[in-house]
Protein backbone atom coordinates (compact mmCIF):
# COMPACT_ATOMS: atom_id res chain seq x y z
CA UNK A 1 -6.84 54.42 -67.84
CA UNK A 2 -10.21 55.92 -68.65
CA UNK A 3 -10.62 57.95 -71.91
CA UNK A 4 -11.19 61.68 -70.54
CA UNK A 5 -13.88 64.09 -72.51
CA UNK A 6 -11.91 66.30 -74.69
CA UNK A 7 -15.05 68.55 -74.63
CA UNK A 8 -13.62 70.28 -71.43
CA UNK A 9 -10.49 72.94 -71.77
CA UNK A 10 -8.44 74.43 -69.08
CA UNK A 11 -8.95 77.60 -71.07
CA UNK A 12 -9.75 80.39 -68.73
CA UNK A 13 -6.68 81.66 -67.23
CA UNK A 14 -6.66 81.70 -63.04
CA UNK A 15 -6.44 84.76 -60.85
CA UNK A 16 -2.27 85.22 -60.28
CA UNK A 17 -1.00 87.56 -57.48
CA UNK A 18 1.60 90.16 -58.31
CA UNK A 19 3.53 88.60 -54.93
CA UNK A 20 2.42 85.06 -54.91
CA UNK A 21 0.11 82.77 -56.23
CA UNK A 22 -1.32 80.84 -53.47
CA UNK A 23 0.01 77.75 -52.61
CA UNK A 24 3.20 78.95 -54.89
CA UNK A 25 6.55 79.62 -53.45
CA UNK A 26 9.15 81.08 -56.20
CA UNK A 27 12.63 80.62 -55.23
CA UNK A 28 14.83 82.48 -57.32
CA UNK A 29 18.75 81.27 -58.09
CA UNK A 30 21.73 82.97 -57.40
CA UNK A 31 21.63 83.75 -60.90
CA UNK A 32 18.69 86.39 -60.58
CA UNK A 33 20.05 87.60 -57.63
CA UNK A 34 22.98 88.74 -59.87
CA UNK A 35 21.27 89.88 -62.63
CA UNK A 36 20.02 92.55 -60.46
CA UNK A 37 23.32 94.28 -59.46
CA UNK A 38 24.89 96.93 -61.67
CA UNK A 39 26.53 95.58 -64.53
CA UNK A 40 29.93 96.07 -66.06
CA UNK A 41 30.18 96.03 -69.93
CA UNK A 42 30.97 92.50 -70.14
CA UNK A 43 28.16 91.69 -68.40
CA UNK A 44 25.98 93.71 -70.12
CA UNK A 45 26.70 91.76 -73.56
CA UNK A 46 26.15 88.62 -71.71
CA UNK A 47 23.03 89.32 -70.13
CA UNK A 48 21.49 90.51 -73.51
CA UNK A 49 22.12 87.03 -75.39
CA UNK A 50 20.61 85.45 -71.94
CA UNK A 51 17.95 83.64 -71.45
CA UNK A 52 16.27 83.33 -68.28
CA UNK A 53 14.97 80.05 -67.38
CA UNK A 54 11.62 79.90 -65.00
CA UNK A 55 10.63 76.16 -63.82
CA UNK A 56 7.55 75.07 -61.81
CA UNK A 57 7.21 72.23 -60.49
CA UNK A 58 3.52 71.05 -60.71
CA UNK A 59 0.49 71.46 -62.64
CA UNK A 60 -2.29 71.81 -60.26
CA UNK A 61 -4.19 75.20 -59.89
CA UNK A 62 -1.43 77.44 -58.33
CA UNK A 63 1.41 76.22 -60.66
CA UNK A 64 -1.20 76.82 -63.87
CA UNK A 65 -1.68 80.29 -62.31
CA UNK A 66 1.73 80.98 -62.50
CA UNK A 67 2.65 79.75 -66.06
CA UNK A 68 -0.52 81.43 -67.35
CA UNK A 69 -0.05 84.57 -65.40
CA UNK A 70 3.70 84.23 -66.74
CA UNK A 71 1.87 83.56 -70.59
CA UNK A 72 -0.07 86.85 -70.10
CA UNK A 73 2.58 89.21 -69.08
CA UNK A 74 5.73 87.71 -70.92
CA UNK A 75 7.19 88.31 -74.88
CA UNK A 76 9.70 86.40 -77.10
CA UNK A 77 11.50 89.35 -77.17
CA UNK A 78 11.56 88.97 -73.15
CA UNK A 79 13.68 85.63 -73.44
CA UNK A 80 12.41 83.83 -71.16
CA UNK A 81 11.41 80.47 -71.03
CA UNK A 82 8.76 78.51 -68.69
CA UNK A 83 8.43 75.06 -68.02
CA UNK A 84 5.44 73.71 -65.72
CA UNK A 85 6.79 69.95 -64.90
CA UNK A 86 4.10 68.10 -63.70
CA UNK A 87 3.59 64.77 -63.80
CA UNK A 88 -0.40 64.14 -64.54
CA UNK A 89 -1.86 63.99 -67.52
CA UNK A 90 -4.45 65.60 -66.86
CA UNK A 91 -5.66 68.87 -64.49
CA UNK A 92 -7.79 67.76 -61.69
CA UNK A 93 -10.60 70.04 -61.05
CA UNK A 94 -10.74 69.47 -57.27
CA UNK A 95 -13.55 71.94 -57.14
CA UNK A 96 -15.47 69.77 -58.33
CA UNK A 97 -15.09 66.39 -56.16
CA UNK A 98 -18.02 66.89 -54.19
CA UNK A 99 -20.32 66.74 -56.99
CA UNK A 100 -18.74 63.31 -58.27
CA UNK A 101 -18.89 61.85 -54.59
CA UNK A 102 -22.32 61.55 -55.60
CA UNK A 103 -22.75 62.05 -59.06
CA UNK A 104 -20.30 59.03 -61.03
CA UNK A 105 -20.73 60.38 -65.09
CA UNK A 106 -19.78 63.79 -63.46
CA UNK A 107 -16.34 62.32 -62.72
CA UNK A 108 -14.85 62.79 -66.38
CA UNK A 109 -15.27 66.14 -66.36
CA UNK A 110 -12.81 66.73 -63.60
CA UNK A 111 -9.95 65.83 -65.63
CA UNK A 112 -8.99 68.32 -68.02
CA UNK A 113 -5.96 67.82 -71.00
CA UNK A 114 -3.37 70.60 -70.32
CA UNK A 115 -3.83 71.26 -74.60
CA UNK A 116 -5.04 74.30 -73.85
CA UNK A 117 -3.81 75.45 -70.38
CA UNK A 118 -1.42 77.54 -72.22
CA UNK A 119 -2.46 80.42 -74.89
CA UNK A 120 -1.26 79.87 -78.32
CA UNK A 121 0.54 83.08 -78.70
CA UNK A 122 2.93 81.83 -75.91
CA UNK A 123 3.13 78.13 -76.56
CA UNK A 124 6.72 78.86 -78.11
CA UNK A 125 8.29 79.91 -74.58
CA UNK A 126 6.20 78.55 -71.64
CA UNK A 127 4.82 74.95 -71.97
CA UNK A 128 4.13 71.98 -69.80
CA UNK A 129 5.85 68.73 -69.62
CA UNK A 130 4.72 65.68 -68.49
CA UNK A 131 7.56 64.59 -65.80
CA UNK A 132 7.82 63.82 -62.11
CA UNK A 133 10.72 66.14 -60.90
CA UNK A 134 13.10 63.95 -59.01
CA UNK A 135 15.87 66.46 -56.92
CA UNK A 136 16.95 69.93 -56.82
CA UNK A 137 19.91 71.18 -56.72
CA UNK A 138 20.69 74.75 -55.22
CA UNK A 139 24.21 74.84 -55.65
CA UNK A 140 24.09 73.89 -59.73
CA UNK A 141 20.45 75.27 -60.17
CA UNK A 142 18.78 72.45 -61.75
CA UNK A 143 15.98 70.63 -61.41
CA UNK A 144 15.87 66.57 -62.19
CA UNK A 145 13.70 65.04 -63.65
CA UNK A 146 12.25 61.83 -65.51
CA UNK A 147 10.04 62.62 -68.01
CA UNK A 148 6.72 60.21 -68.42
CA UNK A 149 5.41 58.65 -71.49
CA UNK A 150 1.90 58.37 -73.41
CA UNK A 151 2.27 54.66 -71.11
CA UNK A 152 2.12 56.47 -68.11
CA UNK A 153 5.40 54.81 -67.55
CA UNK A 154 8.55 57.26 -66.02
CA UNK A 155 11.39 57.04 -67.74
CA UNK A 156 14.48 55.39 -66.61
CA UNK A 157 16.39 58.27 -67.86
CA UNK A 158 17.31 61.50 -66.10
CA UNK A 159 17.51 64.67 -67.47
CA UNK A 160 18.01 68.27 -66.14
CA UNK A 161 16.91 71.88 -66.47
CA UNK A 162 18.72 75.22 -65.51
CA UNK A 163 16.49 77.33 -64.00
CA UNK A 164 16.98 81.53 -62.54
CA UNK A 165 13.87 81.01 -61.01
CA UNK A 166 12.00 78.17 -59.06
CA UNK A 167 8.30 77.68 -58.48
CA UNK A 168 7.40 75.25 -56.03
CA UNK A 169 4.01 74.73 -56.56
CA UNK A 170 3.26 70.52 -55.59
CA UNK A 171 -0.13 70.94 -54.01
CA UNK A 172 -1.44 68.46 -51.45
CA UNK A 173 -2.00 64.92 -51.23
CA UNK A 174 -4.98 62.97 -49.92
CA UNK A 175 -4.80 59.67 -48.05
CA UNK A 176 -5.83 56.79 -49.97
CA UNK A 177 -8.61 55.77 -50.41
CA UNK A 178 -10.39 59.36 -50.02
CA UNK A 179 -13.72 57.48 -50.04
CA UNK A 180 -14.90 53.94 -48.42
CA UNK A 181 -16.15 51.51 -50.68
CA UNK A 182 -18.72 51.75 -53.11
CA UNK A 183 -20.79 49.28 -51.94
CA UNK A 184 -20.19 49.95 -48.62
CA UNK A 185 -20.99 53.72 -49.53
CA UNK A 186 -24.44 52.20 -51.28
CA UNK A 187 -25.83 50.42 -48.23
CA UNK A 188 -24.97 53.18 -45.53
CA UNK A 189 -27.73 55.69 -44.62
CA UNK A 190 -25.53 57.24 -42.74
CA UNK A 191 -22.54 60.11 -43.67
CA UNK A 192 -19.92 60.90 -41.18
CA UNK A 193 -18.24 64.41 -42.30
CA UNK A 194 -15.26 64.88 -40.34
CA UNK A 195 -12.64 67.94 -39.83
CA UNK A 196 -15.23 70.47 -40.92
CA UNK A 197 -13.72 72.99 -43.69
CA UNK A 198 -14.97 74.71 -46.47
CA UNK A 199 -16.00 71.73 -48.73
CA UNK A 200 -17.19 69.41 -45.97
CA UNK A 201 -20.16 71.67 -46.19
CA UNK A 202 -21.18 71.62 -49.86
CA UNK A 203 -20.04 67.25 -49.55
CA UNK A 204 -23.06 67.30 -47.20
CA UNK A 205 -25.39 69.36 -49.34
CA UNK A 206 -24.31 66.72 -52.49
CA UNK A 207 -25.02 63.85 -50.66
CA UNK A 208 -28.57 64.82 -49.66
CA UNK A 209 -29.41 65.91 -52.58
CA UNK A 210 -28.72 62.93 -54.56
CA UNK A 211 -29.52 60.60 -51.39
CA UNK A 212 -31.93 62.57 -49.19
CA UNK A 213 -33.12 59.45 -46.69
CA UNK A 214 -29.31 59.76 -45.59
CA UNK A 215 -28.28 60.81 -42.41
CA UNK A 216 -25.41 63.40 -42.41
CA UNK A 217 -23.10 65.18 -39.33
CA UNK A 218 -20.48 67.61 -40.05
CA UNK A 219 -18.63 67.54 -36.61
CA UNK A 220 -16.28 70.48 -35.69
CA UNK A 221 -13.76 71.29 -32.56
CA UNK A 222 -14.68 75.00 -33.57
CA UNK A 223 -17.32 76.69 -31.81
CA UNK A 224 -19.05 77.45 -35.01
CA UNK A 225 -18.48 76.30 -38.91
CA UNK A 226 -16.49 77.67 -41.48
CA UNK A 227 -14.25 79.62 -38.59
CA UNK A 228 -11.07 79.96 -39.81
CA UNK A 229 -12.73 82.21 -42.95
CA UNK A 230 -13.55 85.19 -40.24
CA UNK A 231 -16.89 85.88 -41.65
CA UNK A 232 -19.79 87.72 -40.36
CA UNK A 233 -22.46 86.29 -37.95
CA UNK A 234 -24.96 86.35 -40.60
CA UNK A 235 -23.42 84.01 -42.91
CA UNK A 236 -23.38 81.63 -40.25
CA UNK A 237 -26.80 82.29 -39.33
CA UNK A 238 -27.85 81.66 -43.14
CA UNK A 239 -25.51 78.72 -43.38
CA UNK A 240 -27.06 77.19 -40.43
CA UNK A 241 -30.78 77.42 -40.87
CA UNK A 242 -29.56 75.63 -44.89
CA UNK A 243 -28.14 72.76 -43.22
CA UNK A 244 -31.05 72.50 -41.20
CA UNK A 245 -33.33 72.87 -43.47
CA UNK A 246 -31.86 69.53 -45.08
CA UNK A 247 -31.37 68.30 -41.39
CA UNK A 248 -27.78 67.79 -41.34
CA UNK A 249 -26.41 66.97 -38.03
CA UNK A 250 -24.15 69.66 -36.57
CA UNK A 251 -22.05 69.35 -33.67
CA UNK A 252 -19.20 72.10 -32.24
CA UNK A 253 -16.72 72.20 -30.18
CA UNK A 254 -16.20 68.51 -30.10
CA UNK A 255 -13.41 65.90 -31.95
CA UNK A 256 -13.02 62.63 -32.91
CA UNK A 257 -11.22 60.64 -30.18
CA UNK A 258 -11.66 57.28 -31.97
CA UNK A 259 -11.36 55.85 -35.30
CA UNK A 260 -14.62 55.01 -37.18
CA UNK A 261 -15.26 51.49 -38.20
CA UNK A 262 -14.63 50.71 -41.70
């Protein structure tokens, strides 16, 4: 495992939604659900002396939204505790892959320690916790899971948490591997960008700039790029006469019928 810069902090807290964080969905237990209905007096002292348990279950940007969002807004006196379980080591600042497509010392910086994901003031009541959550359970409200060592190695044992409130916040995955070989990638001249979205964009405008004798084509079954965003024609036009500029290969309305060649 490669020794990460500890120069880089995941400091700066991310934008959280008073409904939802994107790519967050918060499930809460039967337990909240209670909580809300009038209570009698014996209910009352019990709720007082309660604490209320919040769980999310990854690390990536929308489940550090949450717990920092959570961080911001929440007291000790609230009593309520967070726990973010994910099962990295590190944050991934997927923002920044196109850059390191192209740019190899830039990699390092993409992988941020969680030490300071959290602010200090509320490290005593949300916190993250390197584990791989392994069930839940509705009916019991728990979560398993097996927590993972400085080894990188899960443990064998599992152990559970109570939660009022669930936050299922995994993120995607990415089919392996996301690149073709280096030395494969070394002797092509020419880039293939499939499935045109946001990013396939600024990949092409990496690669050219650190390779400009390349040849790239973004290829889209839209009938113009960057659709799904709804923006105005003139970003398009802009966004067009750019990639020309570099002369990127653009081609709409058309899809892939057969797999490339490796």
């Amino acid at each position: 495992m490669h020794e990460r810069s500890p120069r880089h902090r995941l400091q700066t807290p991310l934008p959280l939604n008073d409904k939802q964080s994107d790519g967050c969905v918060l499930l809460p237990s039967s337990d909240a659900a209670e909580s809300k209905t009038q209570p009698n007096a014996q209910t009352k002292h019990r709720t007082k002396s309660k604490m209320t348990h919040v769980v999310i279950i990854g690390g990536g940007p929308a489940g550090i939204a949450c717990a920092q969002g959570l961080a911001k807004q929440l007291k000790a006196s609230d009593k309520t505790e967070v726990v973010v379980l994910e099962k990295s080591a590190y944050f991934y600042h997927v923002i920044g892959a196109p850059r390191a497509y192209v740019e190899a010392e830039y990699t390092n910086k993409m992988f941020i320690p969680y030490d300071d994901a959290i602010p200090k003031h509320a490290a005593g009541y949300v916190r993250v916790m390197r584990a791989v959550a392994t069930a839940i359970s509705a009916d019991r409200n728990e979560v398993s899971y097996r927590t993972i060592g400085s080894d990188d190695k899960e443990s064998a044992t599992t152990q559970t948490l109570h939660f009022h409130y669930l936050v299922l916040a995994m993120g995607s995955t990415y089919t392996v591997p996301i690149k073709q070989d280096s030395s494969n990638y070394a002797r092509s001249t020419t880039e293939a960008q499939l499935r045109e979205v946001r990013s396939q964009v600024e990949k092409a405008n990496k690669i050219l700039a650190k390779y400009p004798t390349k040849t790239v084509t973004i290829l889209d079954a839209q009938n113009k790029l960057v659709a799904s965003n709804n923006l105005r024609d003139k970003f398009n036009l802009y966004l067009n006469l750019a990639l020309d500029k570099l002369d990127v290969k653009v081609i709409l309305g058309e899809r892939l019928i057969e797999r490339l060649d490796d």
